[in-house]
N, C-alpha and C. Protein backbone atom coordinates (compact mmCIF):
# COMPACT_ATOMS: atom_id res chain seq x y z
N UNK A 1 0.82 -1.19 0.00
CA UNK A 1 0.00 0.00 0.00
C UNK A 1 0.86 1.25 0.00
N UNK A 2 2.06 1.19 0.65
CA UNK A 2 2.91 2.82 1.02
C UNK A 2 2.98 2.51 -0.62
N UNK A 3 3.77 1.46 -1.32
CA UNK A 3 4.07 1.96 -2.57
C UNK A 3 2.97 2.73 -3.76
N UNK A 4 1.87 2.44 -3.61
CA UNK A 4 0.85 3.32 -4.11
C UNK A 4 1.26 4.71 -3.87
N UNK A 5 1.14 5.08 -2.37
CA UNK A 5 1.11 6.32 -2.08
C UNK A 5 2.44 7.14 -2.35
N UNK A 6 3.28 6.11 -2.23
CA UNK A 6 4.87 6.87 -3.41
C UNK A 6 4.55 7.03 -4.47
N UNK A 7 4.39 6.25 -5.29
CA UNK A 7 4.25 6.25 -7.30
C UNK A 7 3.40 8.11 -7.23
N UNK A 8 1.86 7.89 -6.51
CA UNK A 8 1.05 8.77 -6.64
C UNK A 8 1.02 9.96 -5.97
N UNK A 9 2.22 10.26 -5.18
CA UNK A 9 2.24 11.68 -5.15
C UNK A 9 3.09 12.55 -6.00
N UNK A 10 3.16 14.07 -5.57
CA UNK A 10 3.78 14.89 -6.65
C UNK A 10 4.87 14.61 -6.86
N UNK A 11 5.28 15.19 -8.11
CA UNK A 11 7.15 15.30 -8.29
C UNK A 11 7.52 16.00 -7.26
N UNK A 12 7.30 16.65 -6.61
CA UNK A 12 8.05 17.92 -5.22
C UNK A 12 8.52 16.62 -4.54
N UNK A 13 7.20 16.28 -4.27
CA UNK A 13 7.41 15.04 -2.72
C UNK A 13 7.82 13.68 -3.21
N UNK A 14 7.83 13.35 -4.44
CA UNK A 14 8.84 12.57 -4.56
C UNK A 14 10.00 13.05 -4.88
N UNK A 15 10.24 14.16 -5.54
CA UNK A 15 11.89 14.60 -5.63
C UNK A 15 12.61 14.58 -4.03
N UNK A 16 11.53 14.66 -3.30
CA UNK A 16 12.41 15.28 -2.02
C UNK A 16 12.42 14.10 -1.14
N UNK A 17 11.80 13.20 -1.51
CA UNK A 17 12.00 11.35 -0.78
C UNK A 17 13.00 10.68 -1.59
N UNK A 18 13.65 11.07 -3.17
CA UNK A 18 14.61 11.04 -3.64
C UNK A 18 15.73 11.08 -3.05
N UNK A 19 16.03 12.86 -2.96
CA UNK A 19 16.70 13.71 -2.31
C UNK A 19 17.21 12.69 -0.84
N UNK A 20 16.07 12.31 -0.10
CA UNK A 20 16.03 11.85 1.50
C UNK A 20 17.01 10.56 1.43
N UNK A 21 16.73 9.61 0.32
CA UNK A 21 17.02 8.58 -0.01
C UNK A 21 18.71 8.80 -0.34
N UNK A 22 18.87 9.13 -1.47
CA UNK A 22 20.42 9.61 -1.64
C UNK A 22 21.19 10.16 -0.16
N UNK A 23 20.03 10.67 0.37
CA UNK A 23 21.19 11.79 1.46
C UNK A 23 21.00 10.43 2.43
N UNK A 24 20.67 9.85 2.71
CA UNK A 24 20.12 8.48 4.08
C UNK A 24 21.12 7.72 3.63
N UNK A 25 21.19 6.85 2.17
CA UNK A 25 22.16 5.80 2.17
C UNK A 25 23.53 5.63 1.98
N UNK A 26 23.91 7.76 1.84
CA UNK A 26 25.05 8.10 0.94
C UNK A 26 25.50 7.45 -0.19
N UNK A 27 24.55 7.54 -1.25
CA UNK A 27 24.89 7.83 -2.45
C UNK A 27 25.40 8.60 -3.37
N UNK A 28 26.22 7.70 -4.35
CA UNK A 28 27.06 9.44 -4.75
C UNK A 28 26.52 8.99 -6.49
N UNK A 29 26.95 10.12 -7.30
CA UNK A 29 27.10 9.95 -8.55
C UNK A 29 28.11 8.97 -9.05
N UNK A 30 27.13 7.82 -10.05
CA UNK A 30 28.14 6.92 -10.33
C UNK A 30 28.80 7.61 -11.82
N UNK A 31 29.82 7.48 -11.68
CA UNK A 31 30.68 8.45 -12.90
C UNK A 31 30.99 7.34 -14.53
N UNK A 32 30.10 7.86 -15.38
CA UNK A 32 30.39 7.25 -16.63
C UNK A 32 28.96 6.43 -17.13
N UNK A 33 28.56 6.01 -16.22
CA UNK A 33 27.46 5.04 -16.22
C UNK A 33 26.07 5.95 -15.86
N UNK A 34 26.38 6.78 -15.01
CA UNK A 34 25.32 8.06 -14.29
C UNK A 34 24.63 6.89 -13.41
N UNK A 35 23.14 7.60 -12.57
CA UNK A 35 22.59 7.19 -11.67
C UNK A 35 23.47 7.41 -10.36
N UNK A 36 22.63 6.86 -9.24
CA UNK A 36 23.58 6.77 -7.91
C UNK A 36 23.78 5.42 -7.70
N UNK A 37 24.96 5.36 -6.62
CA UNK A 37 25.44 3.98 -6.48
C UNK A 37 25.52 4.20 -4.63
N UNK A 38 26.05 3.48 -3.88
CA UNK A 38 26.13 3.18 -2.68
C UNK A 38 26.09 1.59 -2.17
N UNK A 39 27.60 1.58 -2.08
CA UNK A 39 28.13 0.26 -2.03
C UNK A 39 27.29 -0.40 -0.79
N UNK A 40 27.19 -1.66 -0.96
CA UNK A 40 26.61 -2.26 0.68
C UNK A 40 28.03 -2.92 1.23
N UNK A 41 28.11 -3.62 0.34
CA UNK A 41 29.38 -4.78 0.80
C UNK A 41 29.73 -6.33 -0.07
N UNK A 42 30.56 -6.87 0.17
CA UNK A 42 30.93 -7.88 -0.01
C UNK A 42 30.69 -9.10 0.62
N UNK A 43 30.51 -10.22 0.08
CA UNK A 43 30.53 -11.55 1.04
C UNK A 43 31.95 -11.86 1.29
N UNK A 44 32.06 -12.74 2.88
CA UNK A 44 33.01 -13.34 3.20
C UNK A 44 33.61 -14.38 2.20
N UNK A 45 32.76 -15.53 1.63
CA UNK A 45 33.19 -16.15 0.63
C UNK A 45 33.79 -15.64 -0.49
N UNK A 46 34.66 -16.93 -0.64
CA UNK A 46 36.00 -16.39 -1.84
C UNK A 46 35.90 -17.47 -3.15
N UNK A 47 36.17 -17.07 -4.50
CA UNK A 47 36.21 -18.19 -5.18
C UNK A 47 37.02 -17.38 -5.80
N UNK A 48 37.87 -18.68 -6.41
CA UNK A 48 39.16 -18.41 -7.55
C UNK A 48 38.40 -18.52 -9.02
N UNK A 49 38.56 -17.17 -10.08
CA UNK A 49 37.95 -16.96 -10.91
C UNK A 49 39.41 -16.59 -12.25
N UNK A 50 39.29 -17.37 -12.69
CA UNK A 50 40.63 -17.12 -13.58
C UNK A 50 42.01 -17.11 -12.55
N UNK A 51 41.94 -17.16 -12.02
CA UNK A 51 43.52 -17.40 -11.18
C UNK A 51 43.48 -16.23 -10.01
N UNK A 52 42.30 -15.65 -10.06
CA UNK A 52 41.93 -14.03 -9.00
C UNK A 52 41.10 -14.58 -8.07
N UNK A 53 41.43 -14.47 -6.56
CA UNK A 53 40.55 -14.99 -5.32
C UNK A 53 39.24 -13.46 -5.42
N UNK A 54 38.33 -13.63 -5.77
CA UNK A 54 36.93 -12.77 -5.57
C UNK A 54 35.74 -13.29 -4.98
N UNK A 55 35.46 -12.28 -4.23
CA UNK A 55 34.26 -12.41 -3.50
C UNK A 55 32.99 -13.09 -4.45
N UNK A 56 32.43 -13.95 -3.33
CA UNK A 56 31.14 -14.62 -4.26
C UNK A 56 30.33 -13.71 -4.60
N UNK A 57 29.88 -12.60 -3.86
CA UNK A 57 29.19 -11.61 -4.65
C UNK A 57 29.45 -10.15 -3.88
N UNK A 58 28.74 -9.45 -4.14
CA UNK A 58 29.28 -7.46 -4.02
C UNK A 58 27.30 -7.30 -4.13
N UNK A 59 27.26 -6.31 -3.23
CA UNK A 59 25.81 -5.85 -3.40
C UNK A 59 25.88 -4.27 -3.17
N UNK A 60 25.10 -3.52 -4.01
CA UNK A 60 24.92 -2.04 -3.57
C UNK A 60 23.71 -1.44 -3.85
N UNK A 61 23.37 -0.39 -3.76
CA UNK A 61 22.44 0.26 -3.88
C UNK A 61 22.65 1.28 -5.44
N UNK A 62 21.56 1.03 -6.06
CA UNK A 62 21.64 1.62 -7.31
C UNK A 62 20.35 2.70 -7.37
N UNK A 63 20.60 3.69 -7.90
CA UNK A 63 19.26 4.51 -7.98
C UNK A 63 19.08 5.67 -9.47
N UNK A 64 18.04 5.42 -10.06
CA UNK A 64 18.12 6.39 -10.67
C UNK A 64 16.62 7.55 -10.54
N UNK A 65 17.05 8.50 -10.93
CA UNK A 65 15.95 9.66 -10.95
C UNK A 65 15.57 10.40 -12.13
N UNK A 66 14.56 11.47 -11.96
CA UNK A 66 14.27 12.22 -13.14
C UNK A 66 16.09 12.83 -13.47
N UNK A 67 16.36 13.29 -12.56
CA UNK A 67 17.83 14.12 -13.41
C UNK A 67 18.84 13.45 -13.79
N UNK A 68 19.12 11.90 -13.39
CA UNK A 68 19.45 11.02 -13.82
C UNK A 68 18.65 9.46 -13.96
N UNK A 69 18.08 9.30 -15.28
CA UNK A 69 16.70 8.65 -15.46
C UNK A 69 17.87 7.50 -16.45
N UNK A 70 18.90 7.72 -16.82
CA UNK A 70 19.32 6.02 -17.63
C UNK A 70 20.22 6.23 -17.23
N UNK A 71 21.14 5.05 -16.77
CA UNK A 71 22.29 4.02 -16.92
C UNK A 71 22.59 3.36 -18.34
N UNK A 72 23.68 4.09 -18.17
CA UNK A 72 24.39 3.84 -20.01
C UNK A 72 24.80 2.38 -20.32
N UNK A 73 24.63 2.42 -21.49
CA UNK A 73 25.60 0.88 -21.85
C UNK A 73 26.84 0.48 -21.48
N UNK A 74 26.84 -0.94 -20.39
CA UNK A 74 27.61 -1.16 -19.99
C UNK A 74 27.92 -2.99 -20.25
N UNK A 75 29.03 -3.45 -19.82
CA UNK A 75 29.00 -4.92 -20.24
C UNK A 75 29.61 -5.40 -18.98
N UNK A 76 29.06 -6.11 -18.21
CA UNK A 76 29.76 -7.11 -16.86
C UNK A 76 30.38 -8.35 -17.35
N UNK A 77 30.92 -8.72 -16.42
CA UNK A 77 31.82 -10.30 -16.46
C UNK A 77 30.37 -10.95 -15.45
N UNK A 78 30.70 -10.19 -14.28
CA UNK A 78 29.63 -10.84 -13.32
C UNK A 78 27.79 -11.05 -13.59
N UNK A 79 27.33 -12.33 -13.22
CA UNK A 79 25.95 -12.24 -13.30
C UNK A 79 25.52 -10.60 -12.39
N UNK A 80 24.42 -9.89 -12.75
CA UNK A 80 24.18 -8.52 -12.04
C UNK A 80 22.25 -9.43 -12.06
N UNK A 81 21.89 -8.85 -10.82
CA UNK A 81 20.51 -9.16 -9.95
C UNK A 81 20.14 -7.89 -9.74
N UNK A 82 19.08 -7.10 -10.15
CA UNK A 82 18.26 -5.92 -9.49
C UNK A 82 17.23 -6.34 -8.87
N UNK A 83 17.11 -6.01 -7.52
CA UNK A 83 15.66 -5.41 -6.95
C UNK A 83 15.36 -4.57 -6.94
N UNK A 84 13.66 -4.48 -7.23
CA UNK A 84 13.22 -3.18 -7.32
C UNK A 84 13.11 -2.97 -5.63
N UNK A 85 13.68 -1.81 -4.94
CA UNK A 85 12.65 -1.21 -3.54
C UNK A 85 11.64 -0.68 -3.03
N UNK A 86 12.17 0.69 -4.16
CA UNK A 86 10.94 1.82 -4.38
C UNK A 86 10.97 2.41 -5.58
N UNK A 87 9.68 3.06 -6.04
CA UNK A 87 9.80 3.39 -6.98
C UNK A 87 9.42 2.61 -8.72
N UNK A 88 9.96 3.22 -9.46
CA UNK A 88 10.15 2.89 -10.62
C UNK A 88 8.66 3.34 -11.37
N UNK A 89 8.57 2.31 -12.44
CA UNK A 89 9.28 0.90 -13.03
C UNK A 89 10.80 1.63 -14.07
N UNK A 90 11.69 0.75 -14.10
CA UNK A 90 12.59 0.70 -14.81
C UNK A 90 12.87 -0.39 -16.22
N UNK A 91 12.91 0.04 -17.55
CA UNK A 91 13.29 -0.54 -18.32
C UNK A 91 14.40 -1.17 -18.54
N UNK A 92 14.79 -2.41 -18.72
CA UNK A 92 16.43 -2.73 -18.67
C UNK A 92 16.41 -3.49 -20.22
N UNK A 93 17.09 -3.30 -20.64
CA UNK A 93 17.96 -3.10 -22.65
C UNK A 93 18.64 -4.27 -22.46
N UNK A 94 18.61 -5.82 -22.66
CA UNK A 94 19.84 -6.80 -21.89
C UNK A 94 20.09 -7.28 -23.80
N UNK A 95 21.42 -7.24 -23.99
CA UNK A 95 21.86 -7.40 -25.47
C UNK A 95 23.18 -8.65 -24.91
N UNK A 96 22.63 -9.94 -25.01
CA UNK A 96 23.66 -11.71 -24.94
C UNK A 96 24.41 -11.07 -26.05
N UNK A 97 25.30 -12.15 -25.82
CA UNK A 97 26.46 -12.21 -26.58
C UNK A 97 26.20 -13.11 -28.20
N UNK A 98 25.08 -13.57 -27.92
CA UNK A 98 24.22 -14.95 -29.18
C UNK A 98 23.70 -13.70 -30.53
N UNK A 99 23.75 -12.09 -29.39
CA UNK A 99 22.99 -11.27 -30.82
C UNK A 99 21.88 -11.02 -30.32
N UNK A 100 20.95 -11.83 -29.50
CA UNK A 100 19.78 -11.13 -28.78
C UNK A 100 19.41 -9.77 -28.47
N UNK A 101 18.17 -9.31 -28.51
CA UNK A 101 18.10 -8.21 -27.24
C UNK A 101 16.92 -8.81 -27.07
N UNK A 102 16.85 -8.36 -25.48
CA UNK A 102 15.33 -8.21 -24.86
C UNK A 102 15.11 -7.12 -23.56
N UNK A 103 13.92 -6.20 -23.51
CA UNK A 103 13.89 -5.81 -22.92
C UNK A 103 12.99 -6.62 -21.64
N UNK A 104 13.28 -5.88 -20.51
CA UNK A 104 12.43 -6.59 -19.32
C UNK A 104 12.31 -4.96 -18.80
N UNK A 105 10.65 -5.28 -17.89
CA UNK A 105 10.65 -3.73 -17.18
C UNK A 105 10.46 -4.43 -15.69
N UNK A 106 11.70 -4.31 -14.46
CA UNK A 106 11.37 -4.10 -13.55
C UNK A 106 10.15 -2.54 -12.38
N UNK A 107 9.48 -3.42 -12.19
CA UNK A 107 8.41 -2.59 -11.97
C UNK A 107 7.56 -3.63 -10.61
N UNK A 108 6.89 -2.84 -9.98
CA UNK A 108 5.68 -3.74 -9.06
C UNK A 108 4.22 -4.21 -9.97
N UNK A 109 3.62 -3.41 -10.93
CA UNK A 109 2.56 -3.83 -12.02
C UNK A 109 2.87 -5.07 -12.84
N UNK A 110 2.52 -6.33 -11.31
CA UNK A 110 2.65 -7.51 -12.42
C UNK A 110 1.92 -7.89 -13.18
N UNK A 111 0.23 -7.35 -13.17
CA UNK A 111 -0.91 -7.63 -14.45
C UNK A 111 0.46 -7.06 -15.52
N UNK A 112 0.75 -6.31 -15.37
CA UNK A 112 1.30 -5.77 -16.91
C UNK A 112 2.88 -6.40 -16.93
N UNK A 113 2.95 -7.37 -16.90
CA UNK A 113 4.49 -8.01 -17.53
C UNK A 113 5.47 -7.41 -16.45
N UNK A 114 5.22 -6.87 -15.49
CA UNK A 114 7.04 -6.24 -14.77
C UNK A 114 6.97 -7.07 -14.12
N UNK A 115 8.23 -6.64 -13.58
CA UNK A 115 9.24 -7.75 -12.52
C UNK A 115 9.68 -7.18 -11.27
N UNK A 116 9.35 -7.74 -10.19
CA UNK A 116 10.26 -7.02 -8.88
C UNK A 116 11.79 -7.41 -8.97
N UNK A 117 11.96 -8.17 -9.80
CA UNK A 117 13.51 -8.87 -9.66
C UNK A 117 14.10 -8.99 -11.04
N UNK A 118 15.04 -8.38 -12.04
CA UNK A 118 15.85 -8.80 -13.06
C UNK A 118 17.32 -9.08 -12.66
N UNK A 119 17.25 -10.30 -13.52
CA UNK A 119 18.61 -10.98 -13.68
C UNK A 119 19.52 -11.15 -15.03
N UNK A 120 20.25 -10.63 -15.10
CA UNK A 120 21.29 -10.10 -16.12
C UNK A 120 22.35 -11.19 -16.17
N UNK A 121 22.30 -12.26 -17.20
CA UNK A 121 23.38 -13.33 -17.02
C UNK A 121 25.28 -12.35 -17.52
N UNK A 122 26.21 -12.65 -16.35
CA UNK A 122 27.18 -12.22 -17.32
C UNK A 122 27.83 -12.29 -18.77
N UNK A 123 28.61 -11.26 -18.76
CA UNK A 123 28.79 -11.58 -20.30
C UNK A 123 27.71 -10.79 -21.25
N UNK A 124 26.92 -10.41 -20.54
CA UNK A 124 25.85 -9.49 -21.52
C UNK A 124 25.96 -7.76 -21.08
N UNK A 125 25.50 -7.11 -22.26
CA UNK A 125 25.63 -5.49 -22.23
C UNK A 125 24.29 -5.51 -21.76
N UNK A 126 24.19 -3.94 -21.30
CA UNK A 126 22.79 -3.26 -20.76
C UNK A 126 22.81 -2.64 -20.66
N UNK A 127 21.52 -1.95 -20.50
CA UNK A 127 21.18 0.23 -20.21
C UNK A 127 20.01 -0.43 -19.43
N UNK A 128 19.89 0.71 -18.76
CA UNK A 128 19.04 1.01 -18.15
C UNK A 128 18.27 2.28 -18.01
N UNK A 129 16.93 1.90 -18.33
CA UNK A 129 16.03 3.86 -18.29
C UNK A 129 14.77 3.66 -17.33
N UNK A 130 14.64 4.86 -16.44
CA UNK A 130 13.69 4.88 -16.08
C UNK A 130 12.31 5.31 -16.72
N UNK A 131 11.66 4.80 -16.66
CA UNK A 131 10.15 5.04 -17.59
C UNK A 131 9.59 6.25 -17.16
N UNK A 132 8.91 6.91 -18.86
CA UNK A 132 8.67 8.45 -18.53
C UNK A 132 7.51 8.14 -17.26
N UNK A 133 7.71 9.15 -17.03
CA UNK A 133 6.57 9.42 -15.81
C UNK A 133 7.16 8.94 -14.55
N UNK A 134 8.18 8.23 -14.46
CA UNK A 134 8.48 7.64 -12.98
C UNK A 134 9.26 8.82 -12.55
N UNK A 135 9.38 9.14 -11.17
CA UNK A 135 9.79 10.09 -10.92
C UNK A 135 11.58 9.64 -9.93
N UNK A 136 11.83 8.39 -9.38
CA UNK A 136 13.11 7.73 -8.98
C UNK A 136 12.53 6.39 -9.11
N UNK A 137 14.05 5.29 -8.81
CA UNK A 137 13.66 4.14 -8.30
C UNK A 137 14.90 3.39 -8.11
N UNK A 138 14.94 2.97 -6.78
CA UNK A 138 15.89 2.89 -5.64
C UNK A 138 16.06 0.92 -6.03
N UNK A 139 16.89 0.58 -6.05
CA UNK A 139 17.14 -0.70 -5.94
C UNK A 139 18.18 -1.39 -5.54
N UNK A 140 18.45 -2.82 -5.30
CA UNK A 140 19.64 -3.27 -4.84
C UNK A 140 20.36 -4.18 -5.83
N UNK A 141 21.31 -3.69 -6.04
CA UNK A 141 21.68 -4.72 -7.03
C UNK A 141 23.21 -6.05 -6.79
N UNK A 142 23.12 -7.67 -6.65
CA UNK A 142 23.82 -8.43 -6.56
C UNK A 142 24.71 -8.86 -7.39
N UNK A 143 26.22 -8.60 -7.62
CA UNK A 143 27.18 -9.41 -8.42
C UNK A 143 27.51 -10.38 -7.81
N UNK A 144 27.79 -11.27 -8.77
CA UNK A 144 28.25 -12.54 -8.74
C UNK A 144 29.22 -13.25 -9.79
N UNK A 145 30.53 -13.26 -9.46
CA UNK A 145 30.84 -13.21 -8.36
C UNK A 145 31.41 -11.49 -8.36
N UNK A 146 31.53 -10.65 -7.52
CA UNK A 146 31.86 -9.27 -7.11
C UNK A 146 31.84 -8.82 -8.16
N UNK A 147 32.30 -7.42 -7.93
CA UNK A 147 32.38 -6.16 -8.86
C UNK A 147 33.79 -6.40 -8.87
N UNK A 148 34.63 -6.06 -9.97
CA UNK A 148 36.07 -5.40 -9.82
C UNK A 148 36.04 -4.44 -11.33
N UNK A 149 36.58 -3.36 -11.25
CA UNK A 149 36.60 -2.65 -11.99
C UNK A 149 37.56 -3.20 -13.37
N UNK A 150 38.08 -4.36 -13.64
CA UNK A 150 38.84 -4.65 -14.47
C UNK A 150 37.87 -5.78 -15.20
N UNK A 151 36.44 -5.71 -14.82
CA UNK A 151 35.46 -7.01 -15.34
C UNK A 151 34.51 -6.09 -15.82
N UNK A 152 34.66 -4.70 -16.01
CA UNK A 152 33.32 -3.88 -16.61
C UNK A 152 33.78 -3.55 -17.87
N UNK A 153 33.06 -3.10 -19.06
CA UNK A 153 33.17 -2.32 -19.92
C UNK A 153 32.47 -0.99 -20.27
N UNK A 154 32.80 0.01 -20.48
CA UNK A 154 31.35 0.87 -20.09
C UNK A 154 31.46 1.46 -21.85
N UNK A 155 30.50 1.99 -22.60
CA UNK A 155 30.41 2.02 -24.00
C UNK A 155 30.90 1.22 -24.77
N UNK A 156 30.47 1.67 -26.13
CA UNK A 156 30.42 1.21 -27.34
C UNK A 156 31.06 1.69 -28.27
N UNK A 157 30.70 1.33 -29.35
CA UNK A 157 31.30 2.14 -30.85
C UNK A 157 30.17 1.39 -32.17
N UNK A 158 30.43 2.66 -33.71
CA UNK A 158 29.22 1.63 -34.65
C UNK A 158 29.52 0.42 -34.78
N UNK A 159 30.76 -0.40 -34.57
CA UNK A 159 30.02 -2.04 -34.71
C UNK A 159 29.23 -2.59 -34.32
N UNK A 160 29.16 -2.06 -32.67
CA UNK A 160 28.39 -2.84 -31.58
C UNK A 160 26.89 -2.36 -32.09
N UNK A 161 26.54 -0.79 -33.00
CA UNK A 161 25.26 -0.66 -32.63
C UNK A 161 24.70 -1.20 -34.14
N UNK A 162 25.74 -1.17 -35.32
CA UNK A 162 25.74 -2.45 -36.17
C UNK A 162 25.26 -3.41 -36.06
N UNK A 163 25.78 -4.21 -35.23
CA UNK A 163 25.89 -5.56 -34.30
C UNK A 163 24.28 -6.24 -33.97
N UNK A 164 23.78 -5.17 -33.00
CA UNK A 164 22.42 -4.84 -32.53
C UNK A 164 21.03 -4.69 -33.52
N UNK A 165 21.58 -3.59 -34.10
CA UNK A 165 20.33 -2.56 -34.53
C UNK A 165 19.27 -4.04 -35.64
N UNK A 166 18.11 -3.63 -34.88
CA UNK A 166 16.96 -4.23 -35.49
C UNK A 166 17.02 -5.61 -34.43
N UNK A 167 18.31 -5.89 -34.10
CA UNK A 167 17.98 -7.48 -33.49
C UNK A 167 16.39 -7.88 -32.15
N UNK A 168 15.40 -6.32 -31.68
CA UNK A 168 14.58 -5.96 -31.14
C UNK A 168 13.92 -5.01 -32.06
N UNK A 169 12.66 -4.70 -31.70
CA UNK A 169 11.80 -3.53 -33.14
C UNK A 169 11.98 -2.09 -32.25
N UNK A 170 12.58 -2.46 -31.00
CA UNK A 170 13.12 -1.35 -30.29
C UNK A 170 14.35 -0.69 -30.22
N UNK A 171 15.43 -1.20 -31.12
CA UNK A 171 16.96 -1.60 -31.31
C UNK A 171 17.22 -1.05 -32.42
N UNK A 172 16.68 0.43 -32.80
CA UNK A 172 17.17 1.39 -33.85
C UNK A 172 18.07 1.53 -33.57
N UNK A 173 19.11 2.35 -34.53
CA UNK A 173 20.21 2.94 -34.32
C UNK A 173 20.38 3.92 -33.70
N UNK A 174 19.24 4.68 -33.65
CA UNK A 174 19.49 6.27 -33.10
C UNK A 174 19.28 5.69 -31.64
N UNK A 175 18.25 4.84 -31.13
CA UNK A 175 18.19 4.23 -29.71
C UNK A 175 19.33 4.19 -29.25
N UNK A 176 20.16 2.46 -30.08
CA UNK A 176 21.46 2.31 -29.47
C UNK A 176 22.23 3.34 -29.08
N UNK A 177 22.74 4.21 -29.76
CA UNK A 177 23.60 5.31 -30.09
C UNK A 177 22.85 5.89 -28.62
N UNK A 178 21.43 6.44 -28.29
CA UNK A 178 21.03 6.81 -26.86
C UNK A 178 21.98 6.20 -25.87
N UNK A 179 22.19 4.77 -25.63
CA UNK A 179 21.99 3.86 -24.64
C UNK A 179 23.36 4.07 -24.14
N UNK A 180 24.37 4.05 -25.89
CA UNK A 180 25.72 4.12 -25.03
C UNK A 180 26.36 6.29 -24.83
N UNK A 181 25.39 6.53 -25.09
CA UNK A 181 24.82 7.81 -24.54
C UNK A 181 26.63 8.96 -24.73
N UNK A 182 27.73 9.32 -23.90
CA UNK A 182 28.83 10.01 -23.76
C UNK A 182 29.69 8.69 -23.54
N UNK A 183 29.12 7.74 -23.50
CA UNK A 183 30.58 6.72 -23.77
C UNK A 183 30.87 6.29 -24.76
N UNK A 184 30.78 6.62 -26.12
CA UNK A 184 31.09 6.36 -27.46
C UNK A 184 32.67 6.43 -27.61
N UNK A 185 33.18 4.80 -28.04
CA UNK A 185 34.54 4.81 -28.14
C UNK A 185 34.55 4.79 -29.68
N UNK A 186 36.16 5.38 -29.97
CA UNK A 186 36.27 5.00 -30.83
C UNK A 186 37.31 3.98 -31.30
């Protein structure tokens, strides 16, 4: 029921339960990717992954808002898990390595196809946007095994949107080209 009464009040009072949220879990700007981030932690468990002892998984807090409403194209090593908390719904862009795309919308409206929970197998690219009209949406998200900054990729270039384009009826070019947004390599 509270989540009703979030979705349905104003942008003020949700900007400012935003605002509350960022300032409560210390979240900062995640740089390159946008949105907020706010690490939780690591598990004690260790597994040897290519010859590197890493944590079985890394969990943090991910958030995006109206002033930052997508998470750019990015590519993990690690499986990545979102929960939704509050908020949303969020669209997630998941492009396998087979050539696929599919979108999934984490959201609480399960008559309508969303998900409280997406799972992102590694090895696959993604964006993430928040859907017009949502005003934030706060979630937790699980790697497996951890985060390390030497297992991410963050943009693209035209092969990749080459690669893509049409493989979804949502997977224009001018889209892609959105998704990997100021990280365009060349």
């Amino acid at each position: 029921m509270a989540m009703s009464v979030v979705q349905a009040a104003t942008p003020a009072a949700t900007d400012a339960r935003a605002k509350e949220i960022i300032r409560t879990l210390k979240l900062t700007v995640l740089p390159k990717e946008s949105g907020y981030l706010g690490i939780i932690g690591v598990s004690a468990q260790k597994i040897n992954v290519n010859g590197k002892m890493l944590a079985v998984q890394s969990q943090n807090y991910y958030m995006l808002t109206r002033e930052r409403p997508i998470n750019y194209l990015h590519w993990l090593a690690s499986d990545d898990t979102h929960i939704l908390v509050e908020g949303g719904p969020v669209d997630y862009f998941i492009f396998h390595p087979d050539g696929r795309a599919e979108e999934v919308t984490l959201g609480f409206n399960y008559a309508a196809g969303e998900r409280p929970v997406v799972s992102v197998p590694g090895g696959c690219w993604k964006a993430l946007r928040l859907r017009e009209g949502a005003n934030y949406a706060l979630m937790v998200n699980t790697l497996s095994p951890e985060f390390t900054p030497d297992r991410v990729k963050i943009g693209e270039n035209s092969a990749w949107v080459k690669r893509f384009a049409g493989a979804a009826p949502w997977a224009t070019p001018e889209r892609l080209r959105e998704f990997i947004g100021p990280n365009w390599v060349k």
